[in-house]
PDB file of N, CA and C in Angstrom:
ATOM      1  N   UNK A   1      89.594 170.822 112.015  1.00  0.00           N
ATOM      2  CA  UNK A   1      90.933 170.358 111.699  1.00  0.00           C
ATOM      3  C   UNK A   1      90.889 168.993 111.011  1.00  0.00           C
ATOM      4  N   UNK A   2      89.928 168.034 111.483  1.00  0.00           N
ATOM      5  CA  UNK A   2      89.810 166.824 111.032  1.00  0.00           C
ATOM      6  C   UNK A   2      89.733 166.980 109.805  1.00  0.00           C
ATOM      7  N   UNK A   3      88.235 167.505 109.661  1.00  0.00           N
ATOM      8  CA  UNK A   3      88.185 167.851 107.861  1.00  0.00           C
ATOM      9  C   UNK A   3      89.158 168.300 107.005  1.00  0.00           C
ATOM     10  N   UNK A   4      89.836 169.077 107.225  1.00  0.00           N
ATOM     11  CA  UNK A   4      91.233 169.753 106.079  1.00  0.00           C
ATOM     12  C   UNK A   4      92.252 168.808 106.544  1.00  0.00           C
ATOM     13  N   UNK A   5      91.984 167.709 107.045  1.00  0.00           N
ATOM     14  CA  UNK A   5      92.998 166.156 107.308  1.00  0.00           C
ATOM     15  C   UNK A   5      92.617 165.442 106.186  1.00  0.00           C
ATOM     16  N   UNK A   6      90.934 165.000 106.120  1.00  0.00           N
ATOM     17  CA  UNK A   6      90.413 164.753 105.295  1.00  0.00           C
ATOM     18  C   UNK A   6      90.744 164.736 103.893  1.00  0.00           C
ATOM     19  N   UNK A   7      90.161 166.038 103.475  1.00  0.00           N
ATOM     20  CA  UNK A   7      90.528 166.549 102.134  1.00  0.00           C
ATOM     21  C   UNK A   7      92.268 166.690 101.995  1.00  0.00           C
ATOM     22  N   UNK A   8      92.970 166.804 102.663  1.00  0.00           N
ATOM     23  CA  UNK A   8      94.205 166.735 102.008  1.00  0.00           C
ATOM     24  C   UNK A   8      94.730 165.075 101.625  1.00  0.00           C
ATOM     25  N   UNK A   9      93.988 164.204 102.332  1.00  0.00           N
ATOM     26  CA  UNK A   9      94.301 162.935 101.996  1.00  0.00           C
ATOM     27  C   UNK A   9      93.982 162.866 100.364  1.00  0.00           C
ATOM     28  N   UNK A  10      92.591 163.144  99.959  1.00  0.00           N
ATOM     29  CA  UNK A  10      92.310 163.241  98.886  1.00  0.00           C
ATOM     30  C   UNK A  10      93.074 163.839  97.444  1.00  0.00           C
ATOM     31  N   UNK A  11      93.918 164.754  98.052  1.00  0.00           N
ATOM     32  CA  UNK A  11      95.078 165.480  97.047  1.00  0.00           C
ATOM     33  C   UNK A  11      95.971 164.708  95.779  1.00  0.00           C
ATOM     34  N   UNK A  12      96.205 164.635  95.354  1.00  0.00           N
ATOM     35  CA  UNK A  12      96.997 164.458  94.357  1.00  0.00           C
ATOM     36  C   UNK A  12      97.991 164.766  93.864  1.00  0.00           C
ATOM     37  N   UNK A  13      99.333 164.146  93.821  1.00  0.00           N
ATOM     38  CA  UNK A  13     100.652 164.689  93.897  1.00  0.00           C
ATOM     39  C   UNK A  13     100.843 164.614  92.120  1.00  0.00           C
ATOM     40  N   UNK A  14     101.675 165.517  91.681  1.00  0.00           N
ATOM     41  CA  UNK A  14     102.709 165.097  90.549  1.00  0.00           C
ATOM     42  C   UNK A  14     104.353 165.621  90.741  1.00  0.00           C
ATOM     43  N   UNK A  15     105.153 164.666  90.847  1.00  0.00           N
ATOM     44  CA  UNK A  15     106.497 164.898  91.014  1.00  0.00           C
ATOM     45  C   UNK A  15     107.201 165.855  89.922  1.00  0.00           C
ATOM     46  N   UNK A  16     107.430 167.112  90.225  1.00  0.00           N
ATOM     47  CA  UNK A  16     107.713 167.368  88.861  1.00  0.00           C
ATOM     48  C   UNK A  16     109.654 167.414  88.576  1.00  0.00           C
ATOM     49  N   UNK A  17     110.154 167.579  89.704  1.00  0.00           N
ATOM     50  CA  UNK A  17     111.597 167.166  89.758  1.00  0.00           C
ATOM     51  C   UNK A  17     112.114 166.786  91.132  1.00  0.00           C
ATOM     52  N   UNK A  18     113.565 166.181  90.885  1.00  0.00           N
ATOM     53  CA  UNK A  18     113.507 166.095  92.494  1.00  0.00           C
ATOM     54  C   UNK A  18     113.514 166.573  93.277  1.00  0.00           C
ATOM     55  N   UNK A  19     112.585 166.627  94.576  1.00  0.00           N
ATOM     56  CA  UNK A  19     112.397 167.498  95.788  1.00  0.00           C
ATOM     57  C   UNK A  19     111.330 168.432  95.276  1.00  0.00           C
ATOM     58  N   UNK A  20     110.921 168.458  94.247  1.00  0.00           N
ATOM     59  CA  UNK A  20     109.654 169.246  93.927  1.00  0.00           C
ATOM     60  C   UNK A  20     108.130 168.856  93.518  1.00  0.00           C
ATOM     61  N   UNK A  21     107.339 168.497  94.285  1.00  0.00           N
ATOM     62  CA  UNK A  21     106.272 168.710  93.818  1.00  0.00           C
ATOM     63  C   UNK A  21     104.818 169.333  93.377  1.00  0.00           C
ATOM     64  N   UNK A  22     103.956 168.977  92.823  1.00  0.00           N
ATOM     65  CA  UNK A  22     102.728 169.523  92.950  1.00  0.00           C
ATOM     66  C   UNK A  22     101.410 168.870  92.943  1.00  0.00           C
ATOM     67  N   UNK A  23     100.769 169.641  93.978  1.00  0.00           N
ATOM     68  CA  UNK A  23      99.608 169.077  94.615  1.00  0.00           C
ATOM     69  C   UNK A  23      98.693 169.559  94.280  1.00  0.00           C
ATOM     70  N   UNK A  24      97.807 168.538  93.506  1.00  0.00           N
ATOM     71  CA  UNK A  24      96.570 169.090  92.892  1.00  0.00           C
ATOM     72  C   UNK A  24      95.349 168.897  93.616  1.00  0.00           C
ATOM     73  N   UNK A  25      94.509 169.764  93.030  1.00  0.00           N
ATOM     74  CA  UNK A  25      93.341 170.136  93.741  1.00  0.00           C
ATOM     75  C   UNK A  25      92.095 170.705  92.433  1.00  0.00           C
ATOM     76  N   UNK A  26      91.485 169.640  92.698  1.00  0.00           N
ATOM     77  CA  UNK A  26      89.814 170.306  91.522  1.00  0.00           C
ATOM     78  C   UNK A  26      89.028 171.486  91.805  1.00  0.00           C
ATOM     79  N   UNK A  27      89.093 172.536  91.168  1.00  0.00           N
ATOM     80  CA  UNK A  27      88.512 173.808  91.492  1.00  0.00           C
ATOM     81  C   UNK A  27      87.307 173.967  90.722  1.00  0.00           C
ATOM     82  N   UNK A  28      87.205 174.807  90.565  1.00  0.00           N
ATOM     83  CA  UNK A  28      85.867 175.062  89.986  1.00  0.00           C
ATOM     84  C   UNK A  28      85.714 175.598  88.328  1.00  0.00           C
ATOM     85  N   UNK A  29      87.396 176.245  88.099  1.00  0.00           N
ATOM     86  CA  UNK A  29      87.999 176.438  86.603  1.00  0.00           C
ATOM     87  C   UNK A  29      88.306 175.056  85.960  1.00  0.00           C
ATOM     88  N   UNK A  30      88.941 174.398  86.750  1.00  0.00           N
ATOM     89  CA  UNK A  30      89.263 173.027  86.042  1.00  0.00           C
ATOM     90  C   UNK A  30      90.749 172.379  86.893  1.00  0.00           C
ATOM     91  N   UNK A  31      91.857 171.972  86.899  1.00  0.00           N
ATOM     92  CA  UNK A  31      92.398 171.782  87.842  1.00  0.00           C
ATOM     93  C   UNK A  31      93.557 173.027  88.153  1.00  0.00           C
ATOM     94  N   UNK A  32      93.902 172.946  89.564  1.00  0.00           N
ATOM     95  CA  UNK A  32      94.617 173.764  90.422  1.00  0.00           C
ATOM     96  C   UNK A  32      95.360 173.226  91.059  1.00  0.00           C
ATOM     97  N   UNK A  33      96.792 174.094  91.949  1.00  0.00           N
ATOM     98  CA  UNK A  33      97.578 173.078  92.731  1.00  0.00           C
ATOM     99  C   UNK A  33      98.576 174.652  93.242  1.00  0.00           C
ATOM    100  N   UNK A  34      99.143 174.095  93.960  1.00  0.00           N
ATOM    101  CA  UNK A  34     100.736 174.238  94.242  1.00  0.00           C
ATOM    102  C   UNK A  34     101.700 173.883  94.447  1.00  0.00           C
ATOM    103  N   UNK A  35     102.994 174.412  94.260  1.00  0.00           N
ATOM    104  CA  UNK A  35     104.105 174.072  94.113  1.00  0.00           C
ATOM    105  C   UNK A  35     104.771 173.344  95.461  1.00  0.00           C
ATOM    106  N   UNK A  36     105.728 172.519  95.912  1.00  0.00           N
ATOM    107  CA  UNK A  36     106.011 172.499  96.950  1.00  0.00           C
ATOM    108  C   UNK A  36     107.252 171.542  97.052  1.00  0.00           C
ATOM    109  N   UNK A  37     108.371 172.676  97.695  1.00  0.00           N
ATOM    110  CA  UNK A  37     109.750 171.814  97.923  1.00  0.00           C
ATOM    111  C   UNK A  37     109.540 171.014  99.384  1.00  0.00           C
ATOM    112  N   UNK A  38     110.134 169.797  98.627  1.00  0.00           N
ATOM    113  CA  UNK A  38     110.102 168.681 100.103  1.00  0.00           C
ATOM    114  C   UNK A  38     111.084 169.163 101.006  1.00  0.00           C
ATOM    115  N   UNK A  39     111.184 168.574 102.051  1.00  0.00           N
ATOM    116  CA  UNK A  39     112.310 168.536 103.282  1.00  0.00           C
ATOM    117  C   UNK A  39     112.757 167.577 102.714  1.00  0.00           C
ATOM    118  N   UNK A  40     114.186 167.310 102.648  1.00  0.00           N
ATOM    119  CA  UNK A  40     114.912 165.994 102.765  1.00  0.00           C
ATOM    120  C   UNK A  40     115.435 165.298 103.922  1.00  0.00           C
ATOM    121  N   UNK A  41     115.277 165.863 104.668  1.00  0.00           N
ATOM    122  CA  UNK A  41     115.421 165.851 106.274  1.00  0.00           C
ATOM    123  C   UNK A  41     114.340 165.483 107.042  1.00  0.00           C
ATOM    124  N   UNK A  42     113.085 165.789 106.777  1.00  0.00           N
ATOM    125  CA  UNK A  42     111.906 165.624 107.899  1.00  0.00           C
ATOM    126  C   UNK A  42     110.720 164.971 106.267  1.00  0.00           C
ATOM    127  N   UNK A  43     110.904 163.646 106.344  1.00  0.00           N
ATOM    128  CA  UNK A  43     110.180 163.015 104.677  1.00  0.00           C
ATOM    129  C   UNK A  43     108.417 163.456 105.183  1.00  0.00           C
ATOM    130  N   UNK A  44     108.063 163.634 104.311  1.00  0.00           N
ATOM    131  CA  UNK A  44     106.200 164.032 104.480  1.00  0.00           C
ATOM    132  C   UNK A  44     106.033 165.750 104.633  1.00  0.00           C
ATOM    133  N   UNK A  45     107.158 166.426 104.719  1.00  0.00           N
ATOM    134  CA  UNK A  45     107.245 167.661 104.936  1.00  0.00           C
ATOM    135  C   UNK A  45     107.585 168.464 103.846  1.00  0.00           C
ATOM    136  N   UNK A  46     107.541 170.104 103.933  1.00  0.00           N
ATOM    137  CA  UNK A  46     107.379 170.469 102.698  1.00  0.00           C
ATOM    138  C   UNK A  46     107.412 171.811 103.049  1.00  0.00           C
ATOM    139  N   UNK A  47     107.926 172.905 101.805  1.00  0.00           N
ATOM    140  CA  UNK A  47     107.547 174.477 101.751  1.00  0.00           C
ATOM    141  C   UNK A  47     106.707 174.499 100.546  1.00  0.00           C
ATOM    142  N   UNK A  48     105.797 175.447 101.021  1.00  0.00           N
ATOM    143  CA  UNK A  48     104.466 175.947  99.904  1.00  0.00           C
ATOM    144  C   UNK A  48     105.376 176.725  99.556  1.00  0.00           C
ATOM    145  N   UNK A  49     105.814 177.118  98.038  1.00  0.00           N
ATOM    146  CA  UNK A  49     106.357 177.676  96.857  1.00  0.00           C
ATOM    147  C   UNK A  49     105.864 178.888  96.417  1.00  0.00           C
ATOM    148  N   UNK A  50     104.814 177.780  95.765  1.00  0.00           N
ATOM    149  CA  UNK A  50     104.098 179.249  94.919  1.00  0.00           C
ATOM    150  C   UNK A  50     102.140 178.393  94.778  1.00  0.00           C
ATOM    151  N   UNK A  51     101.556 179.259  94.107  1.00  0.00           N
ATOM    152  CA  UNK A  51     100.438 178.599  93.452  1.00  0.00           C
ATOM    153  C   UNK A  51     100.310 178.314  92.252  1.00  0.00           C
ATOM    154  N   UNK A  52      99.529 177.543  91.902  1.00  0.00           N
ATOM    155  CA  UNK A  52      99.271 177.475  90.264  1.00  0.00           C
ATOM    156  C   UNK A  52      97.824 177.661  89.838  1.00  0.00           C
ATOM    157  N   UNK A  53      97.768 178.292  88.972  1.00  0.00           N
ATOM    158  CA  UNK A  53      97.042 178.586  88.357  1.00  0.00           C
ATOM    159  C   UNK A  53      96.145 177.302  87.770  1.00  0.00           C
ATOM    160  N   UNK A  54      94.555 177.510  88.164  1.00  0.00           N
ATOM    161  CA  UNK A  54      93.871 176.872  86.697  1.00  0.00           C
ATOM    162  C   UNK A  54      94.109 176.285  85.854  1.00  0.00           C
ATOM    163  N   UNK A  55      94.052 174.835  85.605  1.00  0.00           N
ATOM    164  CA  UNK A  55      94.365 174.607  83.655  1.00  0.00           C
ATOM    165  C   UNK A  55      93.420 173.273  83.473  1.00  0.00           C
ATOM    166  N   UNK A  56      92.935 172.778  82.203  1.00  0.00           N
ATOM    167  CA  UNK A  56      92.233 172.341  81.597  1.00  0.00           C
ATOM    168  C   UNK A  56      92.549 171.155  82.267  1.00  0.00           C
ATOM    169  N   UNK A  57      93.516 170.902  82.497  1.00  0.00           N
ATOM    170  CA  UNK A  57      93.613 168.766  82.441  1.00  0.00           C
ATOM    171  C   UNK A  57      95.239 169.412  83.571  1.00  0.00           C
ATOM    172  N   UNK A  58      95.696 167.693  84.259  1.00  0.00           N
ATOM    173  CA  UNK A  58      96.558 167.894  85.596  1.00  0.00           C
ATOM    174  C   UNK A  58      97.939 167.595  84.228  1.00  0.00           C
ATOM    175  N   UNK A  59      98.219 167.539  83.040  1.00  0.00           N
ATOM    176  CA  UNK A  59      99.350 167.507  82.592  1.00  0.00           C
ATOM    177  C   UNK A  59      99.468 169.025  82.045  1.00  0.00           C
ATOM    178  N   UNK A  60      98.707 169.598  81.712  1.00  0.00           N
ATOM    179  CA  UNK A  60      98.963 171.221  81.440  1.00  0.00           C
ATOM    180  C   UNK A  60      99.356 172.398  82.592  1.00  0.00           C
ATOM    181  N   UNK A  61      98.314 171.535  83.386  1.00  0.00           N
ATOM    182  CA  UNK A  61      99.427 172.101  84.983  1.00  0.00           C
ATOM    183  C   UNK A  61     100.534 172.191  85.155  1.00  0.00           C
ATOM    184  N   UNK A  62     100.457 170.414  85.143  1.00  0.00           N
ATOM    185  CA  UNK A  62     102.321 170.043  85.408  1.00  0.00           C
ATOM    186  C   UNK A  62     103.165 171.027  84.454  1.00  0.00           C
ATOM    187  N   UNK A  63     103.075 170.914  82.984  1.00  0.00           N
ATOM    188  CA  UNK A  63     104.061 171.676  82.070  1.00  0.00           C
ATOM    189  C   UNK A  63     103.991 173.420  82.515  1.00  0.00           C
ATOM    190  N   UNK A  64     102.881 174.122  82.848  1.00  0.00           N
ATOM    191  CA  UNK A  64     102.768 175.156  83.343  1.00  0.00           C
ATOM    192  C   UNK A  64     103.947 175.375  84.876  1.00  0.00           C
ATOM    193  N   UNK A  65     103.912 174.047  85.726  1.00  0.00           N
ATOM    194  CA  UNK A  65     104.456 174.512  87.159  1.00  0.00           C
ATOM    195  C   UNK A  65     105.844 173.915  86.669  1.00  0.00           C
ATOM    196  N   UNK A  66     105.774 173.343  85.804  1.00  0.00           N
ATOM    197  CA  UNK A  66     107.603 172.820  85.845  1.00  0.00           C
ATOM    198  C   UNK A  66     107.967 173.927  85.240  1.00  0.00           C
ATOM    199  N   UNK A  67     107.429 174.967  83.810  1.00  0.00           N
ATOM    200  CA  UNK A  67     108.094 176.143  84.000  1.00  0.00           C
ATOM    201  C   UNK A  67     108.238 177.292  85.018  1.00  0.00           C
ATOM    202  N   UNK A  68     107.230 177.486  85.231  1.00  0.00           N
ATOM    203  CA  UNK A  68     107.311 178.263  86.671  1.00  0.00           C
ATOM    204  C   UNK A  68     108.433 178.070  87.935  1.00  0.00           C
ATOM    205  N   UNK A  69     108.441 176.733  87.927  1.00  0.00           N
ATOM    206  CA  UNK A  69     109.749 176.343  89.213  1.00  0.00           C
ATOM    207  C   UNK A  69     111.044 176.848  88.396  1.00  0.00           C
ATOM    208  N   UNK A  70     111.501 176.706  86.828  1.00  0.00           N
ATOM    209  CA  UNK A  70     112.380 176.790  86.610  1.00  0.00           C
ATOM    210  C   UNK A  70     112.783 178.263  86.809  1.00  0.00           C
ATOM    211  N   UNK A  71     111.839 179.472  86.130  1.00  0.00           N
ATOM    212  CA  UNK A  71     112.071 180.531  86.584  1.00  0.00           C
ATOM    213  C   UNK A  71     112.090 180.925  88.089  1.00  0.00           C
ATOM    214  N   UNK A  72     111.048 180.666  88.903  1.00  0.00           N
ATOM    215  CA  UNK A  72     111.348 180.681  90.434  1.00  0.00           C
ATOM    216  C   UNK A  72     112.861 180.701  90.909  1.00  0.00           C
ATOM    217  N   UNK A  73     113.401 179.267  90.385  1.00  0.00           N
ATOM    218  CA  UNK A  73     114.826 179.222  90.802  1.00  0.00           C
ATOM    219  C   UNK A  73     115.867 179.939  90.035  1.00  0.00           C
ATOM    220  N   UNK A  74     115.417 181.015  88.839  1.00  0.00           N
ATOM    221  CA  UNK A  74     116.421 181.658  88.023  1.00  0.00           C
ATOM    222  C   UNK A  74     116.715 182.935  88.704  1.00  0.00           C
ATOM    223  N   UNK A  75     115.460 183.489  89.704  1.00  0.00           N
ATOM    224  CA  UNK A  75     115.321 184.608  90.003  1.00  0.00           C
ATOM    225  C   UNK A  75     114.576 185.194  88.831  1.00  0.00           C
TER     226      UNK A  75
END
């Protein structure tokens, strides 16, 4: 348990709107993450969304998961 305390310290956020972020993570394709709506109610808290996919560099992510959230929320 300690360890996956650990490594999540290490994570890396990008805000991509409000109450939404994404948390990156270095894989082995190049960077990775998921999506995740905050609590506004309980701060440090959060729902896992969705995943993201792989991408070259953490701003091709971001533009990849900010479309993705938008459809998410279109249905």
């Amino acid at each position: 348990m300690k360890k996956r305390q650990a490594e999540q310290a290490k994570d890396d956020y990008i805000m991509l709107e409000k109450d939404y972020i994404l948390r990156l993570r270095e894989g082995n394709s190049g960077v990775e993450g998921d999506v995740i709506m905050l609590d506004t109610r309980r701060p440090g808290q959060g729902t896992h969304l969705f995943d993201a996919p792989a991408h070259e560099t953490p701003e091709a992510l971001a533009a990849w998961a900010r479309g993705a959230l938008r459809a998410f929320r279109e249905g």
